[in-house]
PDB file of N, CA and C in Angstrom:
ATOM      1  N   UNK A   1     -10.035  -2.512   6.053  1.00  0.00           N
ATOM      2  CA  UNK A   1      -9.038  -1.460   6.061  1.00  0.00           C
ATOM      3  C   UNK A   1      -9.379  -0.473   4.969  1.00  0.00           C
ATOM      4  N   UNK A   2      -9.686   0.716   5.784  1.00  0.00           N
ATOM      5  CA  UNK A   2      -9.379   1.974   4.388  1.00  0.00           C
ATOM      6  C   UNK A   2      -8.389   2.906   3.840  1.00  0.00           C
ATOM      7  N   UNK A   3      -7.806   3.376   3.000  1.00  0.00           N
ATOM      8  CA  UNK A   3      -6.851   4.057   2.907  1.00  0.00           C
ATOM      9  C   UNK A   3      -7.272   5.360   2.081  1.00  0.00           C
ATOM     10  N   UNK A   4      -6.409   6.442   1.831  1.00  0.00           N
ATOM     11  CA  UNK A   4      -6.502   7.750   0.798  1.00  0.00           C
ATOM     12  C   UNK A   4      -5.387   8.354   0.746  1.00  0.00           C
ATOM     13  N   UNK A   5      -5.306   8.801  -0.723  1.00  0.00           N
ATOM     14  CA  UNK A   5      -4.788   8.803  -1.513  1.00  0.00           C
ATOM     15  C   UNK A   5      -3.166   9.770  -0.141  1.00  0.00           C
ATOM     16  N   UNK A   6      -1.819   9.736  -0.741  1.00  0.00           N
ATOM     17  CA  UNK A   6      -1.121   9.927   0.332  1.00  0.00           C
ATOM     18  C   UNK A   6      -0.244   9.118   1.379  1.00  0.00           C
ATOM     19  N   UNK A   7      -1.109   8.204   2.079  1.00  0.00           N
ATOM     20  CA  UNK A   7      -1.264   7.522   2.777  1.00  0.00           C
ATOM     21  C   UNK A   7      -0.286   6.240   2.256  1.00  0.00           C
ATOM     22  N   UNK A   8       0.614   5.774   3.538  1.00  0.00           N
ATOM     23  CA  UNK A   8       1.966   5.107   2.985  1.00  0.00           C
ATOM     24  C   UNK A   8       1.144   3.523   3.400  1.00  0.00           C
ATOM     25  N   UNK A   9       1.734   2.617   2.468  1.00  0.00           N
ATOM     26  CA  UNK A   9       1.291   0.993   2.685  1.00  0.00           C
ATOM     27  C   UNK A   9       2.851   0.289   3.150  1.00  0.00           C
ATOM     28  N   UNK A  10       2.648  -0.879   3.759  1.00  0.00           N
ATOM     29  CA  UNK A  10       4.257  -1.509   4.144  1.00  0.00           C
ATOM     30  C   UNK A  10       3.261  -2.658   3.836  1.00  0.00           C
ATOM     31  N   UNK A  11       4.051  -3.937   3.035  1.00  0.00           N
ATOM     32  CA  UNK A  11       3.396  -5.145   2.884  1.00  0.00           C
ATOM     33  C   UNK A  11       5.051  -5.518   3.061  1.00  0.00           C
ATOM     34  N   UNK A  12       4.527  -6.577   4.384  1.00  0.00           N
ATOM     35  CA  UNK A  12       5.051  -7.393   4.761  1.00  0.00           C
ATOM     36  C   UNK A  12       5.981  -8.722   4.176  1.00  0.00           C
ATOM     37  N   UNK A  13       7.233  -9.010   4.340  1.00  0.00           N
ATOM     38  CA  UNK A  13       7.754 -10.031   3.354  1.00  0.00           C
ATOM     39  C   UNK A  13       7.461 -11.138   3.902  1.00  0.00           C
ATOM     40  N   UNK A  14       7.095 -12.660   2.615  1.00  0.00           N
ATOM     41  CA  UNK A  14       6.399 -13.749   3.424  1.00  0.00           C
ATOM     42  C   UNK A  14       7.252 -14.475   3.916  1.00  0.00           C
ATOM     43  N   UNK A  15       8.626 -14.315   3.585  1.00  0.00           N
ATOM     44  CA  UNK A  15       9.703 -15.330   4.188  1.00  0.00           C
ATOM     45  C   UNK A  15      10.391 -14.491   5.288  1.00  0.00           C
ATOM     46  N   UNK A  16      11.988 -15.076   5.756  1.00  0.00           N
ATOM     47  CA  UNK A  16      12.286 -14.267   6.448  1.00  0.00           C
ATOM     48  C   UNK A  16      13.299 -13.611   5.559  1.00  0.00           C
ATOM     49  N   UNK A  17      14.072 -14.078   4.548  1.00  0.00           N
ATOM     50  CA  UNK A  17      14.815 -13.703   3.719  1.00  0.00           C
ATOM     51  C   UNK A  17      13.738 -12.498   3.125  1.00  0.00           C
ATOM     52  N   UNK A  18      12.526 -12.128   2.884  1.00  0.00           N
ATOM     53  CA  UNK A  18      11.927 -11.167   1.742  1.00  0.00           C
ATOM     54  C   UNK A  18      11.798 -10.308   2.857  1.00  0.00           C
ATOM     55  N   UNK A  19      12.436  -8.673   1.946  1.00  0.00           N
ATOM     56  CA  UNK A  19      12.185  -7.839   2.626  1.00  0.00           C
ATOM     57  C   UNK A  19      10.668  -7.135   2.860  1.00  0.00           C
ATOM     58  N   UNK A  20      10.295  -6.186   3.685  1.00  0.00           N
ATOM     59  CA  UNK A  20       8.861  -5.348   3.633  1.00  0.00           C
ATOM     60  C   UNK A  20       9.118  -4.546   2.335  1.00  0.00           C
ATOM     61  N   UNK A  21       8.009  -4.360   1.834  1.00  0.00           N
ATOM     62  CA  UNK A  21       7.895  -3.014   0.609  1.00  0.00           C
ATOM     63  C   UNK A  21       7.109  -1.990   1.066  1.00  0.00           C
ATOM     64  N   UNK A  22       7.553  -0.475   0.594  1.00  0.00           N
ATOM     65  CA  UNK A  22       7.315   0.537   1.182  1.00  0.00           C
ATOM     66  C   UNK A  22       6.720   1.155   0.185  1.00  0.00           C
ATOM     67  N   UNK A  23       5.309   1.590   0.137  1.00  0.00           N
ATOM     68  CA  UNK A  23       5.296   2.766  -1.040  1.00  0.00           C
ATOM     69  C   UNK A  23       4.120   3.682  -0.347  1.00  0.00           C
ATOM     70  N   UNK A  24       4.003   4.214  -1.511  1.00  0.00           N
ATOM     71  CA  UNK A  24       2.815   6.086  -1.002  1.00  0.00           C
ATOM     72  C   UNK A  24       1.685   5.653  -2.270  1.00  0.00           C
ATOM     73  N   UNK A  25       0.482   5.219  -1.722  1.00  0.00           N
ATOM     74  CA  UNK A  25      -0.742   5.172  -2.196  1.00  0.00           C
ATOM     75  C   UNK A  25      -1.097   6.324  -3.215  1.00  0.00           C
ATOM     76  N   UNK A  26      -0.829   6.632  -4.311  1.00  0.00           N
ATOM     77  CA  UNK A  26      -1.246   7.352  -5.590  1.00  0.00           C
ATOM     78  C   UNK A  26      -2.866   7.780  -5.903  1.00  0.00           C
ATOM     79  N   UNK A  27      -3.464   6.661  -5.681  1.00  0.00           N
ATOM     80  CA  UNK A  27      -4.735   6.387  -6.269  1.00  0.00           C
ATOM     81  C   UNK A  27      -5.463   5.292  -5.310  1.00  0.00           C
ATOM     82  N   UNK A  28      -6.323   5.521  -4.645  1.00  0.00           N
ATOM     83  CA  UNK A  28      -7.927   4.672  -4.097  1.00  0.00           C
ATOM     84  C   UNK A  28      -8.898   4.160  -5.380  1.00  0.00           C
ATOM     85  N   UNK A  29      -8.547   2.790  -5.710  1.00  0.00           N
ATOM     86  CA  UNK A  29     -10.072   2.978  -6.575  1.00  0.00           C
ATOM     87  C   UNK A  29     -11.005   1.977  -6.273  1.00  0.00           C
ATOM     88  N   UNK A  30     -10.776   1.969  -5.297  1.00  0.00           N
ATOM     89  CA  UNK A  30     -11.864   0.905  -4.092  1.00  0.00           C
ATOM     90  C   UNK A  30     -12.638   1.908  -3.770  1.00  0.00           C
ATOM     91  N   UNK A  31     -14.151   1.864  -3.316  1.00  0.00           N
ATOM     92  CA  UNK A  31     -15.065   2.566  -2.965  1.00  0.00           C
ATOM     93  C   UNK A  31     -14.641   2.639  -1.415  1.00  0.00           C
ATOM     94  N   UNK A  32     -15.012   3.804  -0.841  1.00  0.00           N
ATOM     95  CA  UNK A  32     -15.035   4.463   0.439  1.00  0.00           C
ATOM     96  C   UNK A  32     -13.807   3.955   1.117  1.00  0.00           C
ATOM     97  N   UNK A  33     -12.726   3.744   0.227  1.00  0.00           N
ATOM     98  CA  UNK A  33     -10.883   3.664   1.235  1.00  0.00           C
ATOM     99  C   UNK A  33     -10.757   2.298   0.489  1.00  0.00           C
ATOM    100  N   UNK A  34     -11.967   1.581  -0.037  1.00  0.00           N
ATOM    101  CA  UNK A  34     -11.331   0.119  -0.178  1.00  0.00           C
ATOM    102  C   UNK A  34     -10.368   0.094  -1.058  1.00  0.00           C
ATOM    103  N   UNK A  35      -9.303  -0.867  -1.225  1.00  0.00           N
ATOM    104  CA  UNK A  35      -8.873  -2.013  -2.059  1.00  0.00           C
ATOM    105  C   UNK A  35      -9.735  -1.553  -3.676  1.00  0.00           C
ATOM    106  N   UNK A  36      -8.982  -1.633  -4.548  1.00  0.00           N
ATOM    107  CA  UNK A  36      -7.491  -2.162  -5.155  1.00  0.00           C
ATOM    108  C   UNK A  36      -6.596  -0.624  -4.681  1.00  0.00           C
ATOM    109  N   UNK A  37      -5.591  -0.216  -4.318  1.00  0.00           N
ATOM    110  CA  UNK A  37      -4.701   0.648  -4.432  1.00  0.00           C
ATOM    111  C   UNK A  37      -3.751   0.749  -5.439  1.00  0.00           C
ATOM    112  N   UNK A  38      -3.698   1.986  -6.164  1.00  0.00           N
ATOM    113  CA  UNK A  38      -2.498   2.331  -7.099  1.00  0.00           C
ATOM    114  C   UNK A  38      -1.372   2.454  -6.541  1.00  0.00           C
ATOM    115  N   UNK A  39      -0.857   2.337  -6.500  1.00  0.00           N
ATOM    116  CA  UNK A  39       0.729   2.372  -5.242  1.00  0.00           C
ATOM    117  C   UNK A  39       2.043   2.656  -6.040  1.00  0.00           C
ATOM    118  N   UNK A  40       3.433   3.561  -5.468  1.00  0.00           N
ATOM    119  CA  UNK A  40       4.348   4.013  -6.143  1.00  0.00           C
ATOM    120  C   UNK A  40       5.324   3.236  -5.186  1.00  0.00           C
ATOM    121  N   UNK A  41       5.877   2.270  -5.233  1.00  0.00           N
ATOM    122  CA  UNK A  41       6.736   1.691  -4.361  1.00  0.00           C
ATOM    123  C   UNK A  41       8.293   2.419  -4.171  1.00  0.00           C
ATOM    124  N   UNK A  42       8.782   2.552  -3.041  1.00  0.00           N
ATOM    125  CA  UNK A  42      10.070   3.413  -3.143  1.00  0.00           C
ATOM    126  C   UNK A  42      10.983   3.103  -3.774  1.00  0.00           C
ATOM    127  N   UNK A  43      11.307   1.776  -4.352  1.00  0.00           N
ATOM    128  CA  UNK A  43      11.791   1.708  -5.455  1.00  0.00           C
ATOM    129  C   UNK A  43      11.453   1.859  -6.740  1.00  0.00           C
ATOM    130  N   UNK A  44      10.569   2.524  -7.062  1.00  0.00           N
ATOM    131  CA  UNK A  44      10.157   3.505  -8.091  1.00  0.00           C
ATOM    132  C   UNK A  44       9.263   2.703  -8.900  1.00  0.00           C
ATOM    133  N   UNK A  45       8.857   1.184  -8.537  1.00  0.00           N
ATOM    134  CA  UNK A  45       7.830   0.947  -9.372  1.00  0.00           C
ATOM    135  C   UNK A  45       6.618   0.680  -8.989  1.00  0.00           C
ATOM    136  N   UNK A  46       5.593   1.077 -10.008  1.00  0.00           N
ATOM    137  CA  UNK A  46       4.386   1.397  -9.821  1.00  0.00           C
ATOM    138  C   UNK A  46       3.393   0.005  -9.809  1.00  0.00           C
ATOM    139  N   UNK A  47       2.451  -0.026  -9.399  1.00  0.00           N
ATOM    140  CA  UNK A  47       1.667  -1.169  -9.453  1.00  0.00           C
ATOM    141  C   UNK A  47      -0.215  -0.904  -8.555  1.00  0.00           C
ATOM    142  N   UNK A  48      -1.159  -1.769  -9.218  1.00  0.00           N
ATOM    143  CA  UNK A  48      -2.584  -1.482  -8.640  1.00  0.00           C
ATOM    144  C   UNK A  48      -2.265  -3.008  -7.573  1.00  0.00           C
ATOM    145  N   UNK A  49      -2.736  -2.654  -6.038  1.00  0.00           N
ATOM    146  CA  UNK A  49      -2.614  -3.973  -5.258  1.00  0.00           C
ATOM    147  C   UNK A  49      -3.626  -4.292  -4.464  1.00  0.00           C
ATOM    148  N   UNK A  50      -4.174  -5.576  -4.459  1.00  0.00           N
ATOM    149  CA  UNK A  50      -5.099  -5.687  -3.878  1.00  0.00           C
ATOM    150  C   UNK A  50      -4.592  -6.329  -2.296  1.00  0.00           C
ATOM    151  N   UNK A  51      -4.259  -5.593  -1.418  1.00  0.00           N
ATOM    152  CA  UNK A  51      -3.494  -6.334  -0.364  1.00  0.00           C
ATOM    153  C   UNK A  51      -4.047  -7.282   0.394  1.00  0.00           C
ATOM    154  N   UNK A  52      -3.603  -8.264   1.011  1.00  0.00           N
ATOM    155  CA  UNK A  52      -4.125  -9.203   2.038  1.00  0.00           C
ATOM    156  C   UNK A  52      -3.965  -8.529   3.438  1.00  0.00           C
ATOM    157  N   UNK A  53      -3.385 -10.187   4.110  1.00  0.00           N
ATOM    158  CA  UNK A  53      -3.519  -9.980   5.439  1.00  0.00           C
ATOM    159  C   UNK A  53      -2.185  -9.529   5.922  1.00  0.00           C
ATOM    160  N   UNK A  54      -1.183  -9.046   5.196  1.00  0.00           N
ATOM    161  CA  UNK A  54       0.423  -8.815   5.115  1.00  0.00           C
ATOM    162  C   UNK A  54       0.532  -7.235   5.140  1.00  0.00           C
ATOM    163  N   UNK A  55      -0.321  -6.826   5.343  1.00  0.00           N
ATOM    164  CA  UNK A  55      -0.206  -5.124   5.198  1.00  0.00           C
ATOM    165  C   UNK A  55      -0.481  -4.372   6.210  1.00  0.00           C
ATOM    166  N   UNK A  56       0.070  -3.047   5.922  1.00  0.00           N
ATOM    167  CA  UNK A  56      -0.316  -2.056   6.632  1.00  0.00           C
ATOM    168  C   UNK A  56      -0.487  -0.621   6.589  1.00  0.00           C
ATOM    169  N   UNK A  57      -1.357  -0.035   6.992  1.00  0.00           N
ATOM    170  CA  UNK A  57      -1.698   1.326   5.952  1.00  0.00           C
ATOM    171  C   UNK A  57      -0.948   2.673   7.226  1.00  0.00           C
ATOM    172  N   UNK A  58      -0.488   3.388   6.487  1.00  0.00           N
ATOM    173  CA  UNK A  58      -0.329   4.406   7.769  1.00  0.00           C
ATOM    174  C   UNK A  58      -0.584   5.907   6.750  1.00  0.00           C
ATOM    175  N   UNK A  59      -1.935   6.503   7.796  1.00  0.00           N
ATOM    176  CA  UNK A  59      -2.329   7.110   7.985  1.00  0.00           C
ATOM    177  C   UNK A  59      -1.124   8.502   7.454  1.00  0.00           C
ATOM    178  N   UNK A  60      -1.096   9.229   6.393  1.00  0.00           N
ATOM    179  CA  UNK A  60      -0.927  10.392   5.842  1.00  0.00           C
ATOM    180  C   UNK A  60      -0.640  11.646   7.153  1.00  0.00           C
ATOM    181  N   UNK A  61      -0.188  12.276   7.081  1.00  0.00           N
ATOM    182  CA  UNK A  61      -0.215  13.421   8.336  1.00  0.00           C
ATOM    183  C   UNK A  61      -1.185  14.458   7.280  1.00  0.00           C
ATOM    184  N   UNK A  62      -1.791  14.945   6.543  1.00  0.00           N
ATOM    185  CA  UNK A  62      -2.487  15.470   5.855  1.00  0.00           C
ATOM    186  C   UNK A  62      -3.616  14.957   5.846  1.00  0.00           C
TER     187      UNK A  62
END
């Protein structure tokens, strides 16, 4: 999976009680789209993530 910069992530919750997290990709500092992502989660906190198999990238309209 590649992503850039823009570009919204949803990681999946592992239970059924945990919700999905929503944020807008800040920063790529994986080579050519890879992994790790800087990420601004919509609840306003920030974090670098190296995602698994629980994710999903959607594509920026820009």
């Amino acid at each position: 999976m590649n992503a850039a910069k823009g570009d919204r992530i949803i990681i999946r919750g592992r239970t059924v009680e945990s919700p999905d997290r929503h944020g807008e990709i800040l920063e790529v500092r994986g080579e050519g789209g890879a992994p790790p992502y800087f990420v601004r989660f919509d609840d306003g906190h920030e974090s670098v993530v190296f995602p698994g198999g629980d994710f999903v990238v959607e594509k920026s309209a820009t």
